[in-house]
N, C-alpha and C. Protein backbone atom coordinates (compact mmCIF):
# COMPACT_ATOMS: atom_id res chain seq x y z
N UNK A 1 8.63 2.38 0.29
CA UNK A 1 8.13 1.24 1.05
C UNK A 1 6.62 1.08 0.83
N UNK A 2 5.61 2.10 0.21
CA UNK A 2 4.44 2.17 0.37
C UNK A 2 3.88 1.25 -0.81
N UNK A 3 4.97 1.30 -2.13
CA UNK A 3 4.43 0.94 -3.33
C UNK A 3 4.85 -0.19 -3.35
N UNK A 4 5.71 -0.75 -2.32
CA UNK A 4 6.27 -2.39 -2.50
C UNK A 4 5.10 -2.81 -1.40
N UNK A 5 4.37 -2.25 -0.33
CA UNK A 5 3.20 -2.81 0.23
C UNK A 5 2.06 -3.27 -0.65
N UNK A 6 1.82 -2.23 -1.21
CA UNK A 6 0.68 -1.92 -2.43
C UNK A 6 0.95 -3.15 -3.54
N UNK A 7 1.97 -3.07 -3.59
CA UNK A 7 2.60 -4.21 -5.21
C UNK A 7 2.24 -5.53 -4.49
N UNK A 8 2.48 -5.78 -3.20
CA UNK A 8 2.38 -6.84 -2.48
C UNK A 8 0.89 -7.57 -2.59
N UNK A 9 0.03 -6.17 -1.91
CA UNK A 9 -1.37 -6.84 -1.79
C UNK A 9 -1.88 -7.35 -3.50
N UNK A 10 -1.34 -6.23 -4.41
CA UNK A 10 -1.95 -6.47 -5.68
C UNK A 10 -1.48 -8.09 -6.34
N UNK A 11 -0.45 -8.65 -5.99
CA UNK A 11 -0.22 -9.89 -5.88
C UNK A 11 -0.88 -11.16 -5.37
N UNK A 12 -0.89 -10.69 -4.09
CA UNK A 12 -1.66 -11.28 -3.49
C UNK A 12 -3.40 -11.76 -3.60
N UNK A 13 -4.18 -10.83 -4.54
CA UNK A 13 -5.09 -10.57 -4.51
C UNK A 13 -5.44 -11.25 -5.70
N UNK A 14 -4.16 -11.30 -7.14
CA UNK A 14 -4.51 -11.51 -8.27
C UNK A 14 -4.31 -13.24 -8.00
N UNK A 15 -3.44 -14.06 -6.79
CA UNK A 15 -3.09 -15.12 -6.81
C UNK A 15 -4.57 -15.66 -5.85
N UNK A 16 -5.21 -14.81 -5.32
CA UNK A 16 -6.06 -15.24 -4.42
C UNK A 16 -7.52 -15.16 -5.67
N UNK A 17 -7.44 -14.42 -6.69
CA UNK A 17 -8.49 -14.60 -7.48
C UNK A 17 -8.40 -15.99 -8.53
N UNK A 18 -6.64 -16.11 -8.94
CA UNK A 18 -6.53 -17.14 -9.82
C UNK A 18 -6.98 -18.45 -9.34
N UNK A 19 -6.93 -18.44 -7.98
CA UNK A 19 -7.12 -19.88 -7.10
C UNK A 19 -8.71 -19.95 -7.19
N UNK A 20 -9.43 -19.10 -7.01
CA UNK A 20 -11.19 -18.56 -7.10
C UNK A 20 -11.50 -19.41 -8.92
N UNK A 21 -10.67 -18.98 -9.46
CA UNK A 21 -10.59 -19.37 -10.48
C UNK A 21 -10.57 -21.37 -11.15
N UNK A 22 -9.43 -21.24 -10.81
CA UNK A 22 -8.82 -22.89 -10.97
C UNK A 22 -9.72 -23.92 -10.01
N UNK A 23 -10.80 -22.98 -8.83
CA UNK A 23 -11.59 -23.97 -7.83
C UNK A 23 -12.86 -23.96 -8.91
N UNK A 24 -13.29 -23.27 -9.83
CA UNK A 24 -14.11 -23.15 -10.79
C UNK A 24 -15.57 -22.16 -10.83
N UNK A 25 -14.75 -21.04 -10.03
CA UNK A 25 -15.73 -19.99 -9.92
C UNK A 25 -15.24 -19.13 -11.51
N UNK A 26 -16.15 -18.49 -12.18
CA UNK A 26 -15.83 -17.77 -13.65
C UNK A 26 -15.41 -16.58 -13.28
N UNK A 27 -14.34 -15.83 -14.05
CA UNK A 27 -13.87 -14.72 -13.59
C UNK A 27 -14.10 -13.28 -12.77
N UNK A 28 -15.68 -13.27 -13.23
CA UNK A 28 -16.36 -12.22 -13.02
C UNK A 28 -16.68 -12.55 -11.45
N UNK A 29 -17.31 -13.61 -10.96
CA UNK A 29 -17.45 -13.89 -9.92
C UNK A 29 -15.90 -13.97 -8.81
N UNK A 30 -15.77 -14.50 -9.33
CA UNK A 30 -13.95 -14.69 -8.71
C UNK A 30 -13.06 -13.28 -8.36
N UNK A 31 -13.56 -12.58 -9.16
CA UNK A 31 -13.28 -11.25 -9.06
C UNK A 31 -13.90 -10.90 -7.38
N UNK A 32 -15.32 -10.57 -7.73
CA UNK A 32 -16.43 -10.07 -6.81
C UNK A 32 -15.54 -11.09 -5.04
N UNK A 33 -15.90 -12.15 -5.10
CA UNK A 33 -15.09 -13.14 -3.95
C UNK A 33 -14.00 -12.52 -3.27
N UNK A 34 -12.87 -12.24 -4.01
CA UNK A 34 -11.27 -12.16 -3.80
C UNK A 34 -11.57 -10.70 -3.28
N UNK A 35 -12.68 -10.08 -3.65
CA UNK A 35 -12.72 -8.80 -3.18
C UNK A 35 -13.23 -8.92 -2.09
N UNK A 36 -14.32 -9.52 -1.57
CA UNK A 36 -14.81 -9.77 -0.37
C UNK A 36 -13.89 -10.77 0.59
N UNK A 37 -13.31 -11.43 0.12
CA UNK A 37 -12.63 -11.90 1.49
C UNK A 37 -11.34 -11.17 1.64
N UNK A 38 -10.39 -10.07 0.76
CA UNK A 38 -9.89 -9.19 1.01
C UNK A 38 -10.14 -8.21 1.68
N UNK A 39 -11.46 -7.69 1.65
CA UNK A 39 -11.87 -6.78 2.55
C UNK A 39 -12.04 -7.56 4.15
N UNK A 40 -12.28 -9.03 3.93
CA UNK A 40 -12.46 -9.39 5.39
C UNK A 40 -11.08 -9.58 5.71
N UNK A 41 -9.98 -9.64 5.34
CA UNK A 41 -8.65 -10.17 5.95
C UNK A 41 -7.98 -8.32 6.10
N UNK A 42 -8.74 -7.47 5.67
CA UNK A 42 -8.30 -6.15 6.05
C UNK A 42 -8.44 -5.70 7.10
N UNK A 43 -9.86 -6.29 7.12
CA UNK A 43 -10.88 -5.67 8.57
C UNK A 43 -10.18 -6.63 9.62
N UNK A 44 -10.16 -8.06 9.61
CA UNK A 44 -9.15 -8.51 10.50
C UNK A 44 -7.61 -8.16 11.02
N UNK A 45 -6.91 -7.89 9.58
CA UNK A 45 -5.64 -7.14 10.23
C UNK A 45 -5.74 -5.70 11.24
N UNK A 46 -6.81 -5.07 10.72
CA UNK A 46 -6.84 -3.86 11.41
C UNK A 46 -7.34 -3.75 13.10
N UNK A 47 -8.33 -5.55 12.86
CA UNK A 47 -8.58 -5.39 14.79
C UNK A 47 -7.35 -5.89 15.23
N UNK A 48 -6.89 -6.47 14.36
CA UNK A 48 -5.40 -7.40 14.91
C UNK A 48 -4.77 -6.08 15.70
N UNK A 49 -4.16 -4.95 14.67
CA UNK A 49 -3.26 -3.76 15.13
C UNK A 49 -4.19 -3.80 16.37
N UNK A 50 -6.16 -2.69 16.26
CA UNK A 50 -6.34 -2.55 17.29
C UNK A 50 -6.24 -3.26 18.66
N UNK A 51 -6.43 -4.49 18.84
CA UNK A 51 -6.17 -5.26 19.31
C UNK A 51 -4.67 -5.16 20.51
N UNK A 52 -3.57 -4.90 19.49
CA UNK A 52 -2.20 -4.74 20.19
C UNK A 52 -2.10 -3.31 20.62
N UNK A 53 -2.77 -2.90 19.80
CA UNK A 53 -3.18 -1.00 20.48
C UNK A 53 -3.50 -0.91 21.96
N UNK A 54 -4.04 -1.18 22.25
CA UNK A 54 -5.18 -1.84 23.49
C UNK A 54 -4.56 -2.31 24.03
N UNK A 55 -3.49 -2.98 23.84
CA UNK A 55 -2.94 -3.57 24.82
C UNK A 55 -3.23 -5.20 25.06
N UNK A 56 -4.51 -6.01 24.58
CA UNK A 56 -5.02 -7.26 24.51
C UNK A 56 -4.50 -8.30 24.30
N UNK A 57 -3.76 -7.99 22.99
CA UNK A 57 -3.06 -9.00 22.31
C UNK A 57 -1.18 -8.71 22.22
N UNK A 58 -0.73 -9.60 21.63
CA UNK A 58 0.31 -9.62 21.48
C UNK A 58 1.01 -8.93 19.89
């Protein structure tokens, strides 16, 4: 189950760079991007969990 998570994000990440791409950022940059707003949709899922941890959210 860990490597079909993993396979998931790596998908996700290469479709979220191609789009970085086709909007007309050059690869290298598009790269750098997809990495930074990946890291922000990480850091969001993870207050999300904390979040329901806590009890806050749903």
């Amino acid at each position: 189950m860990k490597a079909q998570t993993v396979n998931t994000k790596a998908v996700d990440f290469y479709n979220l760079m191609q789009k970085l791409i086709d909007d007309g950022y050059d690869p290298p940059e598009a790269e750098r991007k997809a990495r930074e707003l990946t890291e922000d949709l990480e850091i969001a899922e993870n207050m999300k969990d904390y979040w329901k941890h806590i009890g806050v959210a749903d």
